[in-house]
PDB file of N, CA and C in Angstrom:
ATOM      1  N   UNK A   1     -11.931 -18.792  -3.768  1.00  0.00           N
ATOM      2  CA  UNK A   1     -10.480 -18.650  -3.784  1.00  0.00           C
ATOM      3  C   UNK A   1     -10.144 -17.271  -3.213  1.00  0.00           C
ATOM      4  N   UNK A   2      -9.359 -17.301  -2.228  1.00  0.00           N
ATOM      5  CA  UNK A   2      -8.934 -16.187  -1.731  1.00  0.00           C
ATOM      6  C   UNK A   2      -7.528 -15.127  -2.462  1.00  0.00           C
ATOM      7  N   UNK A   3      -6.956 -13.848  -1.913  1.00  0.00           N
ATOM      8  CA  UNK A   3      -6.340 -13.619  -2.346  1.00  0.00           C
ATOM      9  C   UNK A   3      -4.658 -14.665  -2.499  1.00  0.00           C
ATOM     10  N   UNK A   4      -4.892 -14.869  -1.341  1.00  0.00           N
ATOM     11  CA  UNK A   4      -3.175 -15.744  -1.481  1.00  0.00           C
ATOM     12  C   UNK A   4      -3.077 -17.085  -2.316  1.00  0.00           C
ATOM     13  N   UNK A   5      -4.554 -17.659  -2.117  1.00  0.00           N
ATOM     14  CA  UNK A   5      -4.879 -18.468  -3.059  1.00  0.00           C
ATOM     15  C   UNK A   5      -4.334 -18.732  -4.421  1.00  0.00           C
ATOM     16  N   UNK A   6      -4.900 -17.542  -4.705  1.00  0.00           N
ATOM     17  CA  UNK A   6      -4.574 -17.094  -5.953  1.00  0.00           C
ATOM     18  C   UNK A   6      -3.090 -16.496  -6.306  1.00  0.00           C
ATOM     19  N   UNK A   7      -2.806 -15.901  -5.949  1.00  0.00           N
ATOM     20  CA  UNK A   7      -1.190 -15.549  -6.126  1.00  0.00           C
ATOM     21  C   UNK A   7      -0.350 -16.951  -5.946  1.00  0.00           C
ATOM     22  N   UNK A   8      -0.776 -18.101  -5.187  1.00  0.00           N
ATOM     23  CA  UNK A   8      -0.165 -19.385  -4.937  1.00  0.00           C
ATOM     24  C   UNK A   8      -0.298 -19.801  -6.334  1.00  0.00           C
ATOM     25  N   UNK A   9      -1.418 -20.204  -6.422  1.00  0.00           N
ATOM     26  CA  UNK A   9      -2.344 -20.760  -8.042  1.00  0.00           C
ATOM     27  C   UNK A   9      -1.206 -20.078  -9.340  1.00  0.00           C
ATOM     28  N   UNK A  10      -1.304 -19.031  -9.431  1.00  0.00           N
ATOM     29  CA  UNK A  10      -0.543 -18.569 -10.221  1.00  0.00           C
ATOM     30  C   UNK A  10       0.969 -18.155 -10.224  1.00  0.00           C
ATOM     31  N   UNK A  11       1.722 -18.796  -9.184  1.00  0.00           N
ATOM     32  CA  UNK A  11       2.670 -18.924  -8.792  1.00  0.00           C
ATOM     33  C   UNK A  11       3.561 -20.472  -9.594  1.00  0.00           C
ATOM     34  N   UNK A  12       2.457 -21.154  -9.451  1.00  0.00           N
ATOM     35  CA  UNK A  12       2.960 -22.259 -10.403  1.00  0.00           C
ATOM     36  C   UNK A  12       2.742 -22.200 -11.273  1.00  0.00           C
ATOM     37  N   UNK A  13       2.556 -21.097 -12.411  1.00  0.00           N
ATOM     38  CA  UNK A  13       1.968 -21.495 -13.758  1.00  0.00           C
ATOM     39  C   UNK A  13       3.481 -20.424 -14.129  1.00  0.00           C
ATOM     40  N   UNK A  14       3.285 -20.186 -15.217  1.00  0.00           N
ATOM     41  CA  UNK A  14       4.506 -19.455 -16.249  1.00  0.00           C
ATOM     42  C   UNK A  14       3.597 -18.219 -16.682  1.00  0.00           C
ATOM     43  N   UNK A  15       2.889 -17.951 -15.954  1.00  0.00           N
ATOM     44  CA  UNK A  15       2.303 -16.678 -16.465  1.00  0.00           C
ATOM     45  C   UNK A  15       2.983 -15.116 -15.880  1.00  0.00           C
ATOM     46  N   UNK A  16       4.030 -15.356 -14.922  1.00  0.00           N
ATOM     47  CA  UNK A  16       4.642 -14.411 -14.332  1.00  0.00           C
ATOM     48  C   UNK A  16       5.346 -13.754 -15.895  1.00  0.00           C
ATOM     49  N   UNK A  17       6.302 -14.557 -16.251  1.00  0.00           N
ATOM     50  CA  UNK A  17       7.285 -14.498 -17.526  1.00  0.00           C
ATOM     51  C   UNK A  17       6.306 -13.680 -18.679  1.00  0.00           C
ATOM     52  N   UNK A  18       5.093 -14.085 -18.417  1.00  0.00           N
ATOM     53  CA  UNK A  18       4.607 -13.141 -20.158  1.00  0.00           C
ATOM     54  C   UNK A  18       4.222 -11.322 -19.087  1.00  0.00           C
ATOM     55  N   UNK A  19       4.568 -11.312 -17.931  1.00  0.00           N
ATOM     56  CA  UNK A  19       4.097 -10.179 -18.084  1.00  0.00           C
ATOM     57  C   UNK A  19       5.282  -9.083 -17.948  1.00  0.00           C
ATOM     58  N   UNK A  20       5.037  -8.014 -18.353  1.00  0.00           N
ATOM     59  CA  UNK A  20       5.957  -6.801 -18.420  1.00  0.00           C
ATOM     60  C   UNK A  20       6.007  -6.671 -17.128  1.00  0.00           C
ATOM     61  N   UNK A  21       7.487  -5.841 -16.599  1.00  0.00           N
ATOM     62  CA  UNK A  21       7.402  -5.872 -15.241  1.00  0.00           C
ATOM     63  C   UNK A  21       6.645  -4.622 -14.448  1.00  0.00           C
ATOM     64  N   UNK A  22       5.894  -3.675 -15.760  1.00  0.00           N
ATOM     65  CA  UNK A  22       5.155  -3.003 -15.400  1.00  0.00           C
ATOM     66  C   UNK A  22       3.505  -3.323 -14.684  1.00  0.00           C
ATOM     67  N   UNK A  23       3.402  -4.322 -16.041  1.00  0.00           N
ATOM     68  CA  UNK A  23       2.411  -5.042 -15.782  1.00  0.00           C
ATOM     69  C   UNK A  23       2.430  -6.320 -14.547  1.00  0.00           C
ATOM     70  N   UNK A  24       3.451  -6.468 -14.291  1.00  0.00           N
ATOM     71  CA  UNK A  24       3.671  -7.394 -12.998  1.00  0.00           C
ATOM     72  C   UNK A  24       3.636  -6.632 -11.434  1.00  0.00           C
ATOM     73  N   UNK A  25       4.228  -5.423 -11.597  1.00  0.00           N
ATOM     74  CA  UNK A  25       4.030  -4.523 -10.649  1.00  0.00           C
ATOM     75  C   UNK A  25       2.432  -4.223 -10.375  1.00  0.00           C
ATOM     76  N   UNK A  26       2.024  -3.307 -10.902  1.00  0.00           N
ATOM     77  CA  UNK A  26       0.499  -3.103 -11.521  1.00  0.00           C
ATOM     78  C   UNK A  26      -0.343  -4.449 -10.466  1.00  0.00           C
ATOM     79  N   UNK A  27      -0.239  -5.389 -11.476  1.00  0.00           N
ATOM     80  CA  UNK A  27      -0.656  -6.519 -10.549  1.00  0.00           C
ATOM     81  C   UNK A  27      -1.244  -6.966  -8.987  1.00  0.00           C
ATOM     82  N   UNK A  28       0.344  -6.730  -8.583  1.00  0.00           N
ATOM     83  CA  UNK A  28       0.385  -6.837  -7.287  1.00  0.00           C
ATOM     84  C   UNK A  28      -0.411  -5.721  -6.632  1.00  0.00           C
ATOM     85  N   UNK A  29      -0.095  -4.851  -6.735  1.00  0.00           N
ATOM     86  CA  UNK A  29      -0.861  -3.456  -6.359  1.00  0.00           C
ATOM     87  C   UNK A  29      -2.095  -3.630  -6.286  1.00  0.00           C
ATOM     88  N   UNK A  30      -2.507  -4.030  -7.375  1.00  0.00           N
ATOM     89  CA  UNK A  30      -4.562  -4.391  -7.620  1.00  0.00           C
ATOM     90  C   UNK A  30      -4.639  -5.871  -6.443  1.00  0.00           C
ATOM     91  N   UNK A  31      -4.141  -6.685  -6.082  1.00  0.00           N
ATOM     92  CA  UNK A  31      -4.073  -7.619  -5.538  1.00  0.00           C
ATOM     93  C   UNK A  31      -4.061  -7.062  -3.705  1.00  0.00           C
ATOM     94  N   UNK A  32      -2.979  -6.306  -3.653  1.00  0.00           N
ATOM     95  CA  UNK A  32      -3.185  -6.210  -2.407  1.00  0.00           C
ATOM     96  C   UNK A  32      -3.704  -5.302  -2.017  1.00  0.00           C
ATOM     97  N   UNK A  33      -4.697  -3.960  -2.935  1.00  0.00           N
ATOM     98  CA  UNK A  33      -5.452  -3.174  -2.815  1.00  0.00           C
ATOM     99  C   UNK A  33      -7.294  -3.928  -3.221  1.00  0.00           C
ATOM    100  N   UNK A  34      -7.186  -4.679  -3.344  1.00  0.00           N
ATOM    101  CA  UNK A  34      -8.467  -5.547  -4.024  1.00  0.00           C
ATOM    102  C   UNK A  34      -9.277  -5.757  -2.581  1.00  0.00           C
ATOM    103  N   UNK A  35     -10.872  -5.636  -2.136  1.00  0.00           N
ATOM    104  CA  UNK A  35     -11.102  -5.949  -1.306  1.00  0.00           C
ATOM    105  C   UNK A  35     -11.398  -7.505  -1.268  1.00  0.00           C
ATOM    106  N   UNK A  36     -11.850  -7.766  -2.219  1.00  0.00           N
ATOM    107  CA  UNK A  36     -11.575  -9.298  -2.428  1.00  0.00           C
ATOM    108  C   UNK A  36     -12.186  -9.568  -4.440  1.00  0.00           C
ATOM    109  N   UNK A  37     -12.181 -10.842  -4.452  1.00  0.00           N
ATOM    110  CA  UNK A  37     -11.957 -11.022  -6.101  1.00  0.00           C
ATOM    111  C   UNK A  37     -13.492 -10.971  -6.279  1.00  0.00           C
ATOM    112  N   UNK A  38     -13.332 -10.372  -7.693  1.00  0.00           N
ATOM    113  CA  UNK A  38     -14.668  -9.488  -8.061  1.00  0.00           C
ATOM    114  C   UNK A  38     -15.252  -8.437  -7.896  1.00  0.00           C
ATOM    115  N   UNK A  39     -14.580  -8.393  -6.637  1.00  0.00           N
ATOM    116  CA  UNK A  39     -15.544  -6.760  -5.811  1.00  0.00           C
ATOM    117  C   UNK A  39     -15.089  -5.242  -6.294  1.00  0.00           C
ATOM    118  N   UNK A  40     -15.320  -4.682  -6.797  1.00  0.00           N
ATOM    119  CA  UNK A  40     -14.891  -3.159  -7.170  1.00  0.00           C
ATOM    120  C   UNK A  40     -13.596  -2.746  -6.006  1.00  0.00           C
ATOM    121  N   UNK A  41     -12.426  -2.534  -6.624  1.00  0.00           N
ATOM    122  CA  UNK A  41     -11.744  -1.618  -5.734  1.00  0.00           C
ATOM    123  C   UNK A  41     -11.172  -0.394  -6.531  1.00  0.00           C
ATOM    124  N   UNK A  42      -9.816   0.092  -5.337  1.00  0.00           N
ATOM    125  CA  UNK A  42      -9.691   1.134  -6.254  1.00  0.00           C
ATOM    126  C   UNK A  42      -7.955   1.494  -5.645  1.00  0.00           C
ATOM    127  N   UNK A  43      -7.263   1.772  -6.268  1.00  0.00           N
ATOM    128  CA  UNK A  43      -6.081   2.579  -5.899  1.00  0.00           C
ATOM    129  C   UNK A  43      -5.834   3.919  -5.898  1.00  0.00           C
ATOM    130  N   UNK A  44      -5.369   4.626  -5.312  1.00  0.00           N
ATOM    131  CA  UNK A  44      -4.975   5.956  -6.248  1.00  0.00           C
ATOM    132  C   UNK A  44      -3.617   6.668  -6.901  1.00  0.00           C
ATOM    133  N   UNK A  45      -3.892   6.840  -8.271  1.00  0.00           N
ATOM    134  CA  UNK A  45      -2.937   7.326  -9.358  1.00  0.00           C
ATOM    135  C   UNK A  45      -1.217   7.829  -8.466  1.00  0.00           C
ATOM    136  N   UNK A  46      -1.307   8.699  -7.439  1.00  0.00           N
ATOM    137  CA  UNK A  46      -0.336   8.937  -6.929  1.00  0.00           C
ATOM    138  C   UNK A  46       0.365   7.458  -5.830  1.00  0.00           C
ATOM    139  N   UNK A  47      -0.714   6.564  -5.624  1.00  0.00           N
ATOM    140  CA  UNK A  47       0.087   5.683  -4.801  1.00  0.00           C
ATOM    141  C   UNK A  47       0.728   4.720  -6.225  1.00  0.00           C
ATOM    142  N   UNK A  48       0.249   4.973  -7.529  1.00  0.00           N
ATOM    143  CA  UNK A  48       0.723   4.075  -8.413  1.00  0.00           C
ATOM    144  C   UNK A  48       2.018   4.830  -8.626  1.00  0.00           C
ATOM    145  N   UNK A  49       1.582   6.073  -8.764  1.00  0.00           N
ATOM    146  CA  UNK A  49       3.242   6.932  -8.771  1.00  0.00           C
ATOM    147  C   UNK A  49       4.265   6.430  -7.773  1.00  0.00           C
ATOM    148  N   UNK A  50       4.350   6.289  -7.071  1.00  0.00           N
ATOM    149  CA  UNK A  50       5.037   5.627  -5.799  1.00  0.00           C
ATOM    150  C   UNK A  50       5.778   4.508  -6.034  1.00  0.00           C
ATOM    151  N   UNK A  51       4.548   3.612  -6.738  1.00  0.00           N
ATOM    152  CA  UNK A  51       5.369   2.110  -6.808  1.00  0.00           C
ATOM    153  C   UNK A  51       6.205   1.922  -8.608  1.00  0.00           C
ATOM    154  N   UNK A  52       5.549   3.181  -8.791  1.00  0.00           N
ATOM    155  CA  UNK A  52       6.587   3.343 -10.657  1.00  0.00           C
ATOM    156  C   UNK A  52       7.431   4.337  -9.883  1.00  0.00           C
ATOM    157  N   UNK A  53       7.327   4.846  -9.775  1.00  0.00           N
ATOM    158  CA  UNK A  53       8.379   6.113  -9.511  1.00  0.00           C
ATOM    159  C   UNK A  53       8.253   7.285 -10.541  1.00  0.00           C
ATOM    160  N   UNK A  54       7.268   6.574 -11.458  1.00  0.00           N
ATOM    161  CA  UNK A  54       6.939   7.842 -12.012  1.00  0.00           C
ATOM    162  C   UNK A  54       5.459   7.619 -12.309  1.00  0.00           C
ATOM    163  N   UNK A  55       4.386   8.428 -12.653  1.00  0.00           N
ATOM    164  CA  UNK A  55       2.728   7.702 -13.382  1.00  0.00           C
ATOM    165  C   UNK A  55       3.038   7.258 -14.753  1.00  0.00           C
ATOM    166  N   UNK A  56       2.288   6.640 -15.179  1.00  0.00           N
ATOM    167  CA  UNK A  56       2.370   6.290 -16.518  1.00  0.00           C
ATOM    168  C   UNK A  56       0.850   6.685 -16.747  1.00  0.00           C
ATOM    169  N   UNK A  57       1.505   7.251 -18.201  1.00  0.00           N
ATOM    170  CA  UNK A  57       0.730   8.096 -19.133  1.00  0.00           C
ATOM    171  C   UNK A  57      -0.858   7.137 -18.583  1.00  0.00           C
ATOM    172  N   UNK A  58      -2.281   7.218 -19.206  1.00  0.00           N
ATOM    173  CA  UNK A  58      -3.332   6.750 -19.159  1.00  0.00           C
ATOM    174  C   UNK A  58      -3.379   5.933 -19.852  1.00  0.00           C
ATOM    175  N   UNK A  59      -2.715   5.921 -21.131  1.00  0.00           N
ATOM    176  CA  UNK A  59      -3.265   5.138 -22.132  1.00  0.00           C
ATOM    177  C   UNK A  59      -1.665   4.251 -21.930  1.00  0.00           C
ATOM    178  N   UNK A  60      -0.944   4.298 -20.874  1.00  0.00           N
ATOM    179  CA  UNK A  60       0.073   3.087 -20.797  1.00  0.00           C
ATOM    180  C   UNK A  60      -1.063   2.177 -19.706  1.00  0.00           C
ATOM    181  N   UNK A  61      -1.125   3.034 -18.728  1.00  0.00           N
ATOM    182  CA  UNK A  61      -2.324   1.860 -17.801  1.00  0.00           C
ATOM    183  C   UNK A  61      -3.465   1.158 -18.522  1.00  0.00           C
ATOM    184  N   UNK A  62      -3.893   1.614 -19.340  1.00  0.00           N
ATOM    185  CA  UNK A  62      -5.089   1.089 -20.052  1.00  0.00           C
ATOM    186  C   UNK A  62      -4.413  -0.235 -20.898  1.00  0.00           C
ATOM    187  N   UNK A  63      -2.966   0.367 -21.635  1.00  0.00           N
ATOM    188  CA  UNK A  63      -2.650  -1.086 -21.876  1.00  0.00           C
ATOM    189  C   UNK A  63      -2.330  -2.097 -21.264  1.00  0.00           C
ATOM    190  N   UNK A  64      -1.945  -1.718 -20.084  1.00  0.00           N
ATOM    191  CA  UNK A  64      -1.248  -2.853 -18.797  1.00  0.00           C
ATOM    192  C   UNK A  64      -3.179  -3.531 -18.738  1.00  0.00           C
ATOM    193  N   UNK A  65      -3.758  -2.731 -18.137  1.00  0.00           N
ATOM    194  CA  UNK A  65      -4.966  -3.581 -17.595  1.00  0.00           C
ATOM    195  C   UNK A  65      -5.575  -4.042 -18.598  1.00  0.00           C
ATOM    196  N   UNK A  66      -5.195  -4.047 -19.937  1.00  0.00           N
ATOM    197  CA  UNK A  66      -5.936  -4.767 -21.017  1.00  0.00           C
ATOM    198  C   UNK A  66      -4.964  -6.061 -21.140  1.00  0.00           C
ATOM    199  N   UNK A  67      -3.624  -5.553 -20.624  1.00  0.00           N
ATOM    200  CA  UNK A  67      -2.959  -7.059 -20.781  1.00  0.00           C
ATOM    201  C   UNK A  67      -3.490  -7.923 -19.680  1.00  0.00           C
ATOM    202  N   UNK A  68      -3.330  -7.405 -18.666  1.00  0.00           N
ATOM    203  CA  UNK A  68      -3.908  -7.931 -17.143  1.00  0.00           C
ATOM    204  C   UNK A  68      -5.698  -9.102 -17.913  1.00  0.00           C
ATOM    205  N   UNK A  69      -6.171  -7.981 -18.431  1.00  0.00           N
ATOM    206  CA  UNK A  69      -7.957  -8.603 -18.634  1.00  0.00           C
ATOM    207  C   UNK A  69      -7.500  -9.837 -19.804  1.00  0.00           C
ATOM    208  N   UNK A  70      -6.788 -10.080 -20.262  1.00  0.00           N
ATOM    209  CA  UNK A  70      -6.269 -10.841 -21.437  1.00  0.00           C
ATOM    210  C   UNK A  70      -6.050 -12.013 -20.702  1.00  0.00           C
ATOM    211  N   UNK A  71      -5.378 -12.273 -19.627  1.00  0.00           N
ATOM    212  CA  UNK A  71      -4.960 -13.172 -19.241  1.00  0.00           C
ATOM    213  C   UNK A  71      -6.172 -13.602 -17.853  1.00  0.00           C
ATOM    214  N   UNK A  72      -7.208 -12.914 -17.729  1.00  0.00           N
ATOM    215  CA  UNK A  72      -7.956 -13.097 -16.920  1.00  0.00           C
ATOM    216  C   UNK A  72      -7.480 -12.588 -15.692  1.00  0.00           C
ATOM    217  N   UNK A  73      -7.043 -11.888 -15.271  1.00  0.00           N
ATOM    218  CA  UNK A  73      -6.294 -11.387 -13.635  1.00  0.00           C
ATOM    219  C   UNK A  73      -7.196 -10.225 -13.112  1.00  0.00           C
ATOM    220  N   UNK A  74      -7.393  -9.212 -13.945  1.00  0.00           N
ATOM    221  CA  UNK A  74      -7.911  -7.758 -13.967  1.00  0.00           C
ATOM    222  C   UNK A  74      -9.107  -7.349 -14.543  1.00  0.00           C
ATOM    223  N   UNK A  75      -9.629  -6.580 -14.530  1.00  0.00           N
ATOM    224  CA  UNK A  75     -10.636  -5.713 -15.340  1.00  0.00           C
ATOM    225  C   UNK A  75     -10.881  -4.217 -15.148  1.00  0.00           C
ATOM    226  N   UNK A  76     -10.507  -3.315 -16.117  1.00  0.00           N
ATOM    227  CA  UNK A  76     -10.385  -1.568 -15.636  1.00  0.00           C
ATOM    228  C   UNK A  76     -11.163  -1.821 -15.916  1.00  0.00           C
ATOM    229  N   UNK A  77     -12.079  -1.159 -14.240  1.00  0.00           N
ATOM    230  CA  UNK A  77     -13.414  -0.808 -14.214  1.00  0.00           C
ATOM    231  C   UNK A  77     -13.420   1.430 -14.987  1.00  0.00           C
ATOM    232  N   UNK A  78     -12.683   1.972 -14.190  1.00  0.00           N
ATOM    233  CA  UNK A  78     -12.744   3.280 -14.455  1.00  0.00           C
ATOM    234  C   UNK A  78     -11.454   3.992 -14.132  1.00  0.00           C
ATOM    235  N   UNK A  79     -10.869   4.784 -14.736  1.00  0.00           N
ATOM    236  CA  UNK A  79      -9.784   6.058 -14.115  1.00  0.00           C
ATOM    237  C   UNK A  79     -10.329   7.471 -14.336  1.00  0.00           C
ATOM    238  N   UNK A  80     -10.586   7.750 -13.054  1.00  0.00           N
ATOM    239  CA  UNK A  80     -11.315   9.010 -12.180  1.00  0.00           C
ATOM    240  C   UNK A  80     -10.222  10.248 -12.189  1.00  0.00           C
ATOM    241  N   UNK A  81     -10.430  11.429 -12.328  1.00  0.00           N
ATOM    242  CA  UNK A  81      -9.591  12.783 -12.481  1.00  0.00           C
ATOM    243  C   UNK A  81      -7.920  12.474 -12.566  1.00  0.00           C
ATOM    244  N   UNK A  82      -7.718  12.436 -13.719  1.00  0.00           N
ATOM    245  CA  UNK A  82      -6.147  12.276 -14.137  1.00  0.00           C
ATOM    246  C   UNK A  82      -5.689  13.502 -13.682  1.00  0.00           C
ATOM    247  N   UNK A  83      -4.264  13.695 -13.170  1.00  0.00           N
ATOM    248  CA  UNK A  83      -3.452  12.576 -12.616  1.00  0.00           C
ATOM    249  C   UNK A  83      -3.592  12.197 -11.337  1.00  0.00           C
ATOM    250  N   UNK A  84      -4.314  12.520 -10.545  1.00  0.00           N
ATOM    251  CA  UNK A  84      -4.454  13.065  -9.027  1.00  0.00           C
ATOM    252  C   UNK A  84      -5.448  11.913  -8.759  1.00  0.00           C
ATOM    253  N   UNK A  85      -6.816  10.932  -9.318  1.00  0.00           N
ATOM    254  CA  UNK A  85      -7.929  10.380  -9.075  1.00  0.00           C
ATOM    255  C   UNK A  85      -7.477   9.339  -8.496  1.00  0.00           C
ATOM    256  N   UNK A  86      -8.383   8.098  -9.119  1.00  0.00           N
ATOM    257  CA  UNK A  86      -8.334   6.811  -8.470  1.00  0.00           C
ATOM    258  C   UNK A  86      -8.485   5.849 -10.033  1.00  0.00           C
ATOM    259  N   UNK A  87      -7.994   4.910  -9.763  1.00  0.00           N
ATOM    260  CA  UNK A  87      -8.534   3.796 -10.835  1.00  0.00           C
ATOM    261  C   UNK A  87      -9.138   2.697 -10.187  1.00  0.00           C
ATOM    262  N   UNK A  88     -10.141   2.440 -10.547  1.00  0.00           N
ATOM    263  CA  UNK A  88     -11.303   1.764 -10.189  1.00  0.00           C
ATOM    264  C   UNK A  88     -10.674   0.312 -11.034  1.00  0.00           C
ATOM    265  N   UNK A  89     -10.977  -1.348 -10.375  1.00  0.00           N
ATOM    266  CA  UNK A  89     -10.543  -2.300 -10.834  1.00  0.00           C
ATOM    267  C   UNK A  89     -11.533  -3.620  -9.881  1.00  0.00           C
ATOM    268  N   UNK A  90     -11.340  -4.037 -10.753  1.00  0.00           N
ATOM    269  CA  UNK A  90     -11.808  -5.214 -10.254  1.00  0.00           C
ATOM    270  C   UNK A  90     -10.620  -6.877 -10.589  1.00  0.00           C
ATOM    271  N   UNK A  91     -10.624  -7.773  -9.411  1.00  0.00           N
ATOM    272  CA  UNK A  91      -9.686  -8.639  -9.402  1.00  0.00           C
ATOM    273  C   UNK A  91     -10.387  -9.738 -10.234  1.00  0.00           C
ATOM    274  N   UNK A  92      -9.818 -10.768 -11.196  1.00  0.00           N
ATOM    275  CA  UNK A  92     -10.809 -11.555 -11.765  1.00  0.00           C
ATOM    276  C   UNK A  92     -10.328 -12.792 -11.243  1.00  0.00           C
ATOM    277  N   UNK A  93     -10.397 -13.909 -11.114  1.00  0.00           N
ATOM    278  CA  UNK A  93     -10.398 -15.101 -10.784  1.00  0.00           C
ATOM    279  C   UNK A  93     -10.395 -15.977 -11.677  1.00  0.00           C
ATOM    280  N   UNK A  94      -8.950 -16.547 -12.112  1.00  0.00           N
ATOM    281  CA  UNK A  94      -8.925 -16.838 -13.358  1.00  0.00           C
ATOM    282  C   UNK A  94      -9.314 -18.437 -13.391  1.00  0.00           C
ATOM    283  N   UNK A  95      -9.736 -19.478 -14.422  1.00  0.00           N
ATOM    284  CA  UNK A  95     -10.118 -20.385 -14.178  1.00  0.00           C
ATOM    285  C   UNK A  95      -9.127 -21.192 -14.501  1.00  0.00           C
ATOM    286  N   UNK A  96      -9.631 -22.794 -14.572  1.00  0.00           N
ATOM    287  CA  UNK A  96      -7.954 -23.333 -14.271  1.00  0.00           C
ATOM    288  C   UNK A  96      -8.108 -23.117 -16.084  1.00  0.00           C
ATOM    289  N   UNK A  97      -8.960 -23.674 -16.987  1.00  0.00           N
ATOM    290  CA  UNK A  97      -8.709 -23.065 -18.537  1.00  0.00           C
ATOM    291  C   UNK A  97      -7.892 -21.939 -19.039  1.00  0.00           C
ATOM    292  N   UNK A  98      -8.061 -20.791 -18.423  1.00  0.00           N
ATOM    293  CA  UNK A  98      -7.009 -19.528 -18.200  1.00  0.00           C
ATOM    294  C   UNK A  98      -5.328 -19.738 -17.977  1.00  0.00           C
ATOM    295  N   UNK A  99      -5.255 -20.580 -16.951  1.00  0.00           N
ATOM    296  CA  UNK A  99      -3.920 -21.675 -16.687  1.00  0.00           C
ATOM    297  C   UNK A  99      -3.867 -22.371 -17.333  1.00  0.00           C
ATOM    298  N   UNK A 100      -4.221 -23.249 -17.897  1.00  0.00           N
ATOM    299  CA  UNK A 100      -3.795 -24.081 -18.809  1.00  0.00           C
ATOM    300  C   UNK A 100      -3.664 -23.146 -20.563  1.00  0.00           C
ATOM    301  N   UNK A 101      -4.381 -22.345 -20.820  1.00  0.00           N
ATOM    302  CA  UNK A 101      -3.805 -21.230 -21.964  1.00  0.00           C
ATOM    303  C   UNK A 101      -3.092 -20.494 -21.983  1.00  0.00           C
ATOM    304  N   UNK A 102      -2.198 -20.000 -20.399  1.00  0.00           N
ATOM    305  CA  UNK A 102      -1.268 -19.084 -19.874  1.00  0.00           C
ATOM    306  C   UNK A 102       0.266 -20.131 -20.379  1.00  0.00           C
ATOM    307  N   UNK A 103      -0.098 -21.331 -19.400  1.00  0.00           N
ATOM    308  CA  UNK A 103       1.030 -22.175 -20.251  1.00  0.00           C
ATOM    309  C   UNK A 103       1.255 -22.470 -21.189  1.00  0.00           C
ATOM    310  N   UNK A 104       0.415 -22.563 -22.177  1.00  0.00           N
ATOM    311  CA  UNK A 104       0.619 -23.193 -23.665  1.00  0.00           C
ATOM    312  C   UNK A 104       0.896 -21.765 -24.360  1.00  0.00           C
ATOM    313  N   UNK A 105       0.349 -20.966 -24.116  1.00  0.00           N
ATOM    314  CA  UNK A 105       1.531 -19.608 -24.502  1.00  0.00           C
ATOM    315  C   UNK A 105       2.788 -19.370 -24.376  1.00  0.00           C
ATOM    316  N   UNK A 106       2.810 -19.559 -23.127  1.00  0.00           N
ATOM    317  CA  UNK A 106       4.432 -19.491 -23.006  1.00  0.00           C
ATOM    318  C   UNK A 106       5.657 -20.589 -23.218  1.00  0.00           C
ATOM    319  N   UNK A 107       4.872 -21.864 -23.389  1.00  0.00           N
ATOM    320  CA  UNK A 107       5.430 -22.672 -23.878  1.00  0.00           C
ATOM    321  C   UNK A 107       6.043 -22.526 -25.659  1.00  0.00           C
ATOM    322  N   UNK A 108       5.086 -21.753 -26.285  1.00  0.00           N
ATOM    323  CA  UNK A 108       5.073 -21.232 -27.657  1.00  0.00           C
ATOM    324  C   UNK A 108       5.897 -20.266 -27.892  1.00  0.00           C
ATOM    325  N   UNK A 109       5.939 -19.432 -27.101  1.00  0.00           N
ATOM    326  CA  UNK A 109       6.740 -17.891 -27.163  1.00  0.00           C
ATOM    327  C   UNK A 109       8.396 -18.355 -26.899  1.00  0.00           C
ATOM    328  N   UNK A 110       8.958 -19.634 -25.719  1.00  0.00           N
ATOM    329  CA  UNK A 110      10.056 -19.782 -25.558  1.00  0.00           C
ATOM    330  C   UNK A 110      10.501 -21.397 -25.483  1.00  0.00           C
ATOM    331  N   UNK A 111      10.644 -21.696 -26.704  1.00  0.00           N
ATOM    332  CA  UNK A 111      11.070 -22.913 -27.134  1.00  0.00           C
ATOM    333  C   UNK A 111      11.692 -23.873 -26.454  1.00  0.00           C
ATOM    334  N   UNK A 112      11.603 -25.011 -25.928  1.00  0.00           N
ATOM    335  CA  UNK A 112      12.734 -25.537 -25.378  1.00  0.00           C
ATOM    336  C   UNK A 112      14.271 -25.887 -26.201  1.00  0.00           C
ATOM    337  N   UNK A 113      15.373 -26.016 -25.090  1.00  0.00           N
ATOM    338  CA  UNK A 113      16.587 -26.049 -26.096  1.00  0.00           C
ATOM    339  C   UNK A 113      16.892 -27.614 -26.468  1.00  0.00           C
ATOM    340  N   UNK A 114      17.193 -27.559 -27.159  1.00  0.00           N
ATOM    341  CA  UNK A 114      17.769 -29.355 -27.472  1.00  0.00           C
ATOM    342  C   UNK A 114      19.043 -29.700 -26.628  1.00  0.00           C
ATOM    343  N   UNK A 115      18.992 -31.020 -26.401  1.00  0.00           N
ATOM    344  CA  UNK A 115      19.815 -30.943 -25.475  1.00  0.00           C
ATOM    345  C   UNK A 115      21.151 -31.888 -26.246  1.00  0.00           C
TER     346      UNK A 115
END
């Protein structure tokens, strides 16, 4: 599965909605900085500054990429000389089980209305 693949794949599921739009930002970033899924990449802290407009603290990224690894998308490999380094990541490839538990979450979290 390639990158667009995957952004397609998960384009139809409801997993956009559970994420923070920090963590949705974040995302994309590791996606189109990823050399491909699995492979070690890396961004750096000031280009994340860029797309926040401001850095977020370490231990806010650590929670984003723990939400990211939760849902199968991500994995913080490392964050290298704060604030100035790189964060090291790897893209995960989520399985369709991952999708099918992404939906039944969010199916749980936002009720349908009666009609």
């Amino acid at each position: 599965m390639d990158k667009v693949d995957l952004l397609r794949n998960l384009s139809n599921t409801n997993f956009f909605s559970l994420l923070t739009n920090g963590e949705l930002k974040l995302y994309i970033l590791l996606l189109v900085n990823a050399p491909e899924i699995g492979a070690v990449g890396e961004i750096s802290l000031p280009q994340l500054e860029k797309v926040s407009g401001t850095i977020p603290s370490l231990s806010e990224i650590k929670t984003m990429m723990a939400s990211l690894d939760k849902y199968g998308l991500a994995i913080l490999e490392k964050v290298t000389a704060w604030p100035t380094g790189k964060l090291r990541f790897r893209l995960k490839a989520p399985v369709k089980g991952s999708i099918v538990a992404i939906n039944k979450r969010y199916d749980r979290k936002m009720p349908q209305l009666k009609r």
